[in-house]
Protein backbone atom coordinates (compact mmCIF):
# COMPACT_ATOMS: atom_id res chain seq x y z
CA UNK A 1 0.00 0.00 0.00
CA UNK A 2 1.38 3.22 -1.03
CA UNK A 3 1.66 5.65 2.12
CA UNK A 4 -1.37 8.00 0.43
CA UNK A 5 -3.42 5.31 0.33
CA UNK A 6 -2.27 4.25 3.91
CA UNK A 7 -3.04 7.58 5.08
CA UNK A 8 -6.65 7.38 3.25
CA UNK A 9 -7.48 3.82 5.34
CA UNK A 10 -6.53 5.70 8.57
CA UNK A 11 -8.54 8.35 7.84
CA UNK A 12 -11.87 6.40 6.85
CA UNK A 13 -10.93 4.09 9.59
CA UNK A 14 -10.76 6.92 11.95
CA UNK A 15 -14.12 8.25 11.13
CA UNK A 16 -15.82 5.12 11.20
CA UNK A 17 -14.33 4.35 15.05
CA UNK A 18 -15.63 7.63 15.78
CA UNK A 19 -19.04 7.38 14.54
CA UNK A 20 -19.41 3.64 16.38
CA UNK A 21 -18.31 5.23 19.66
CA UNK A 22 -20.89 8.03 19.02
CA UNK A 23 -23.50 6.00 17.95
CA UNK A 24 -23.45 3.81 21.29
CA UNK A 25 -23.68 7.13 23.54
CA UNK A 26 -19.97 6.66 24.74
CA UNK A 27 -18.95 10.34 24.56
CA UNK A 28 -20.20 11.37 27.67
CA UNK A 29 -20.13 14.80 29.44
CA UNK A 30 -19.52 15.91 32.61
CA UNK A 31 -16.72 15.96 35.76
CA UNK A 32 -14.86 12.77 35.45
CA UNK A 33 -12.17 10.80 37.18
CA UNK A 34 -9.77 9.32 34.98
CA UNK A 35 -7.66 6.10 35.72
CA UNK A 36 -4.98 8.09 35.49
CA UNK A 37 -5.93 10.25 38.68
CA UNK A 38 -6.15 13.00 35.98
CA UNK A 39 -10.08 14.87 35.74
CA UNK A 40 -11.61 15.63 32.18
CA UNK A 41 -15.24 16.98 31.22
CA UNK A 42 -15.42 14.50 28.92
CA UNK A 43 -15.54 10.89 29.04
CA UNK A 44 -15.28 7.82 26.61
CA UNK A 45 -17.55 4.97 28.32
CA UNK A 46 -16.02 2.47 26.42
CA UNK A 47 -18.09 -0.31 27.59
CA UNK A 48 -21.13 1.34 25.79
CA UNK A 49 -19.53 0.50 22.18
CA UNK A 50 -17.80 -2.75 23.77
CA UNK A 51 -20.88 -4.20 25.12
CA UNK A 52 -22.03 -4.27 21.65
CA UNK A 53 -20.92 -7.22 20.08
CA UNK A 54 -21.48 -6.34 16.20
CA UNK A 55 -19.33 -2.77 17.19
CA UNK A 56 -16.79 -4.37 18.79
CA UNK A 57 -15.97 -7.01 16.33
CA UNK A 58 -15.89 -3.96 13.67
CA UNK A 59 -13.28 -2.56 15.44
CA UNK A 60 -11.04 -5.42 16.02
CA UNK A 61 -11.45 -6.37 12.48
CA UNK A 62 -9.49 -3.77 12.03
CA UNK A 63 -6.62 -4.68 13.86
CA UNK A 64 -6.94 -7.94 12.28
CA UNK A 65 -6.70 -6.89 9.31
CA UNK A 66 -3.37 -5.26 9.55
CA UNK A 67 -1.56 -8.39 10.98
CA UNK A 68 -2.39 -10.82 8.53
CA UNK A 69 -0.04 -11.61 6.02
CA UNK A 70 -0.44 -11.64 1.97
CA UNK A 71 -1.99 -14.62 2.20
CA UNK A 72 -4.49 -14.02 4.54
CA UNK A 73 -3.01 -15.83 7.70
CA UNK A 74 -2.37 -13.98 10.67
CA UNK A 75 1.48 -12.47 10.91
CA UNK A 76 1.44 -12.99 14.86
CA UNK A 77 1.19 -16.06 17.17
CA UNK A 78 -1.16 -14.50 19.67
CA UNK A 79 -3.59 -11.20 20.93
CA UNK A 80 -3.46 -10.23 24.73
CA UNK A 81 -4.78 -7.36 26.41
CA UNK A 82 -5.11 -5.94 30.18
CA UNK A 83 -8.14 -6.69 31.72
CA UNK A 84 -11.00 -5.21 31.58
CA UNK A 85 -12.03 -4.15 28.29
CA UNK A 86 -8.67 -5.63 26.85
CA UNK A 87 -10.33 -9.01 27.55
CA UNK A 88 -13.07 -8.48 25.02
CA UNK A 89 -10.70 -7.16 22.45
CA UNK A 90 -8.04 -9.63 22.44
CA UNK A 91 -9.91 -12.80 22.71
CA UNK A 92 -12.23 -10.98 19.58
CA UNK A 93 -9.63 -10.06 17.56
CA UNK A 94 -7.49 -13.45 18.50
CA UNK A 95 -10.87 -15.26 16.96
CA UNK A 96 -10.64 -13.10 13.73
CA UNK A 97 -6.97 -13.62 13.08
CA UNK A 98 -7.40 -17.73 14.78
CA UNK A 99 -4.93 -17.29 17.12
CA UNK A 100 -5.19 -17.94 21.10
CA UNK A 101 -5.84 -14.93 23.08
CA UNK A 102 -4.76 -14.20 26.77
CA UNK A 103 -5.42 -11.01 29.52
CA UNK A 104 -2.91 -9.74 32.03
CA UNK A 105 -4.35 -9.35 35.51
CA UNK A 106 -3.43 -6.41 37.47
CA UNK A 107 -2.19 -8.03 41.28
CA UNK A 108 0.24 -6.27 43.98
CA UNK A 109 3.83 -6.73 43.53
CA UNK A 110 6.54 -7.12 46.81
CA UNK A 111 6.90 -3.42 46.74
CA UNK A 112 3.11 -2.84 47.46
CA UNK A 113 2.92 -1.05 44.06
CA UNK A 114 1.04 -2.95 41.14
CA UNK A 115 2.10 -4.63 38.00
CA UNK A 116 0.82 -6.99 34.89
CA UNK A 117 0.77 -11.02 35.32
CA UNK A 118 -0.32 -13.80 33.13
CA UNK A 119 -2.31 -15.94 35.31
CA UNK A 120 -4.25 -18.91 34.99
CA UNK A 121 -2.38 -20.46 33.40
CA UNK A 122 -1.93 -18.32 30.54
CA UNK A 123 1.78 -19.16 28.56
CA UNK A 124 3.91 -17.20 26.22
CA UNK A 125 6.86 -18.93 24.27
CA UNK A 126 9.63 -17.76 23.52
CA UNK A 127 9.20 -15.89 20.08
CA UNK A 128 5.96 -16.10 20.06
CA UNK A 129 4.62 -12.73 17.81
CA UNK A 130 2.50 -10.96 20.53
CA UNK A 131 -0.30 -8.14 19.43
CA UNK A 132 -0.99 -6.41 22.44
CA UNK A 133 -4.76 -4.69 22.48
CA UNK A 134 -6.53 -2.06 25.11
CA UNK A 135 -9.28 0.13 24.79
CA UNK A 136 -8.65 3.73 25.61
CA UNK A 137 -4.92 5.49 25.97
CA UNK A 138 -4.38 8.25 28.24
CA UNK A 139 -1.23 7.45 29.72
CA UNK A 140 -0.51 4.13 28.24
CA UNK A 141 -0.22 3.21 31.73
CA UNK A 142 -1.96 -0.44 31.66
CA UNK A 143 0.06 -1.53 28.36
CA UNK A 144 2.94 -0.55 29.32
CA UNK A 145 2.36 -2.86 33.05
CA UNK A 146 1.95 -5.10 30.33
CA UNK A 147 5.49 -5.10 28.52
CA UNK A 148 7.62 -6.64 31.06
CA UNK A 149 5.00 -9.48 31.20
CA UNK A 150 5.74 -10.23 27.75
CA UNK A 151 9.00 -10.01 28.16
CA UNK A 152 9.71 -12.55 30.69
CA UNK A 153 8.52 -15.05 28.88
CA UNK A 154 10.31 -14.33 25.67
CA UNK A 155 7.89 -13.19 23.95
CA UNK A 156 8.41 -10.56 20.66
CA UNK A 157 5.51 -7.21 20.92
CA UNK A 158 4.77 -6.87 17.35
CA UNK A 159 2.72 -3.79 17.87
CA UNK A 160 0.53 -1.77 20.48
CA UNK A 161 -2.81 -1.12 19.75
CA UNK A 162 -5.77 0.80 20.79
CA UNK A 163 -9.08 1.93 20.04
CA UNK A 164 -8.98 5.38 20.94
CA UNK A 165 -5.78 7.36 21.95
CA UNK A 166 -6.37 10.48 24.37
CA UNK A 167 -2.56 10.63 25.29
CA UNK A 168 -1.96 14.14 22.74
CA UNK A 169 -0.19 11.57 20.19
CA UNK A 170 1.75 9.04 21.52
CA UNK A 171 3.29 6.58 18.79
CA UNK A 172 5.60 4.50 20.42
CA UNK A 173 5.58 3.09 24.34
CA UNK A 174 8.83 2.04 26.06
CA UNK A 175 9.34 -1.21 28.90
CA UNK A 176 10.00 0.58 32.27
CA UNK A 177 12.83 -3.05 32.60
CA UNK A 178 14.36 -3.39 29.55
CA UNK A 179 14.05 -0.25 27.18
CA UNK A 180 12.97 -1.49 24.28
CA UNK A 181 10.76 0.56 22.70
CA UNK A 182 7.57 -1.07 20.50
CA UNK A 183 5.30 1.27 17.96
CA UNK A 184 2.23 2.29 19.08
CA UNK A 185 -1.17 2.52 17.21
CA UNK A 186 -4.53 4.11 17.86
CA UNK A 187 -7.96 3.77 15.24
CA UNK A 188 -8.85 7.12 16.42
CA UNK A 189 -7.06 10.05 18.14
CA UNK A 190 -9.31 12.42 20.31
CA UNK A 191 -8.65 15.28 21.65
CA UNK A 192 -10.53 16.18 24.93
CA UNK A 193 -7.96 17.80 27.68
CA UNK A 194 -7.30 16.33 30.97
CA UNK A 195 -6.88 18.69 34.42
CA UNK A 196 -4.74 17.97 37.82
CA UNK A 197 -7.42 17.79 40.36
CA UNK A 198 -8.35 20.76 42.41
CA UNK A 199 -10.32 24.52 42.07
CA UNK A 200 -7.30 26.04 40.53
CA UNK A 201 -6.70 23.89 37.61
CA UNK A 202 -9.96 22.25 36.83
CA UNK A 203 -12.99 23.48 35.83
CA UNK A 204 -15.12 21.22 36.85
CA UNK A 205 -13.57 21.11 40.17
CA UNK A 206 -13.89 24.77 40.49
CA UNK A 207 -17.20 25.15 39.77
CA UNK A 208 -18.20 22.67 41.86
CA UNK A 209 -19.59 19.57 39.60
CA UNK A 210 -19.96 16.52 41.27
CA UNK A 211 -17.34 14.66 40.34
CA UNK A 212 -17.77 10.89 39.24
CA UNK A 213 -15.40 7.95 38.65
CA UNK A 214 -16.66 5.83 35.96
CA UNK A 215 -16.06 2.13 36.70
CA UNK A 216 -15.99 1.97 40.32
CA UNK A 217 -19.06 2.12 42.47
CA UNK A 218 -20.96 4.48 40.25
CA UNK A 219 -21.37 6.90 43.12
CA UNK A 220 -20.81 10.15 42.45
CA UNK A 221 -18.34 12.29 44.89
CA UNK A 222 -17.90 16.00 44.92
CA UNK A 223 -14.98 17.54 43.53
CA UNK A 224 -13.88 19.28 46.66
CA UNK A 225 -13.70 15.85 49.09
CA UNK A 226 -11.56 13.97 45.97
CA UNK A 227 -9.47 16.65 46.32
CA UNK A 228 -8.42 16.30 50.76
């Protein structure tokens, strides 16, 4: 494919992930808590476009798409994403491309921080080709909890991919243990600014919108306690 025509496929592709994610109501507005600790006044529910199964497998066709080879047979050896919404879109796209699909659990290492492990008896080989999949960037935080994961067990990261990338344009991530840096992909890049907590650098926050972390409880908190 000539790199116009490249750029063309991105382009449709973009619009299209865009207009599923609209279409399911998962642009939401408001005062959110991010994952990242991070508020916005915007929010992508991605389980509204992930709980719908003919949307979701839309998307990941598109991912498997790219990683076949001319011949039509998938050009990696497996699809694994962090949980939650990674589970969905690895073990979807990992049925497109006929390859085995695994999730990373997120569990507390010695240091009482957190990292990424393969559990039940999930395996990598050594060499395997590994597509790793998530759902929304912001920081690229859960993929790259991810990388040293893969790593241990020898296996090769192919490519990053997500569905939406909030992060300002991030194209490549790099493993916090070895360095090795792997190229980054996103179907569509949105632009919706993020805010420290607190009255003097959010708006919501200063204004006094309840403030509400999607994914947890559902309860909704006001901006001033999140910030003591």
């Amino acid at each position: 494919m000539t790199a116009g025509l490249e750029i063309a496929a991105r382009a449709e592709i973009a619009r299209r992930t865009e207009a599923l994610f609209r279409h399911s109501g998962a642009l939401r507005d408001g005062h959110f808590l991010l994952k990242s600790g991070r508020h916005s006044e915007a929010y992508l529910e991605k389980f509204a476009v992930l709980s719908d199964p003919t949307a979701a497998s839309e998307l990941c066709g598109f991912w498997a798409a790219r990683h076949r080879d001319e011949d039509g047979k998938a050009s990696v050896d497996l699809v694994a994403g962090p949980t939650t919404g990674g589970v969905i879109l690895a073990f979807e796209t990992g049925r497109q491309l006929g390859t085995r699909a695994i999730f990373a659990e997120e569990v507390r290492a010695d240091d009482g921080g957190t990292r990424r492990e393969f559990r039940r008896g999930f395996r990598i080989a050594p060499g395997e080709r590994v597509l790793l999949v998530d759902d929304i960037l912001t920081t690229g935080g859960s993929l790259l909890a991810m990388l040293p994961a893969v790593e241990a067990a020898g296996g090769e990261i192919v490519e990053c991919a997500v569905l939406v990338d909030r992060s300002g344009g991030m194209s490549t991530l790099t493993s916090p243990t070895t360095g090795r840096v792997y190229p980054l992909r996103a179907l569509w890049a949105l632009d919706l600014p993020t805010f420290e907590p607190g009255p003097a650098t959010c708006p919501r926050c200063a204004d006094g919108t309840p403030l509400y972390a999607p994914g947890s409880t559902g309860a909704a908190t006001t901006a001033a306690a999140s910030a003591r």
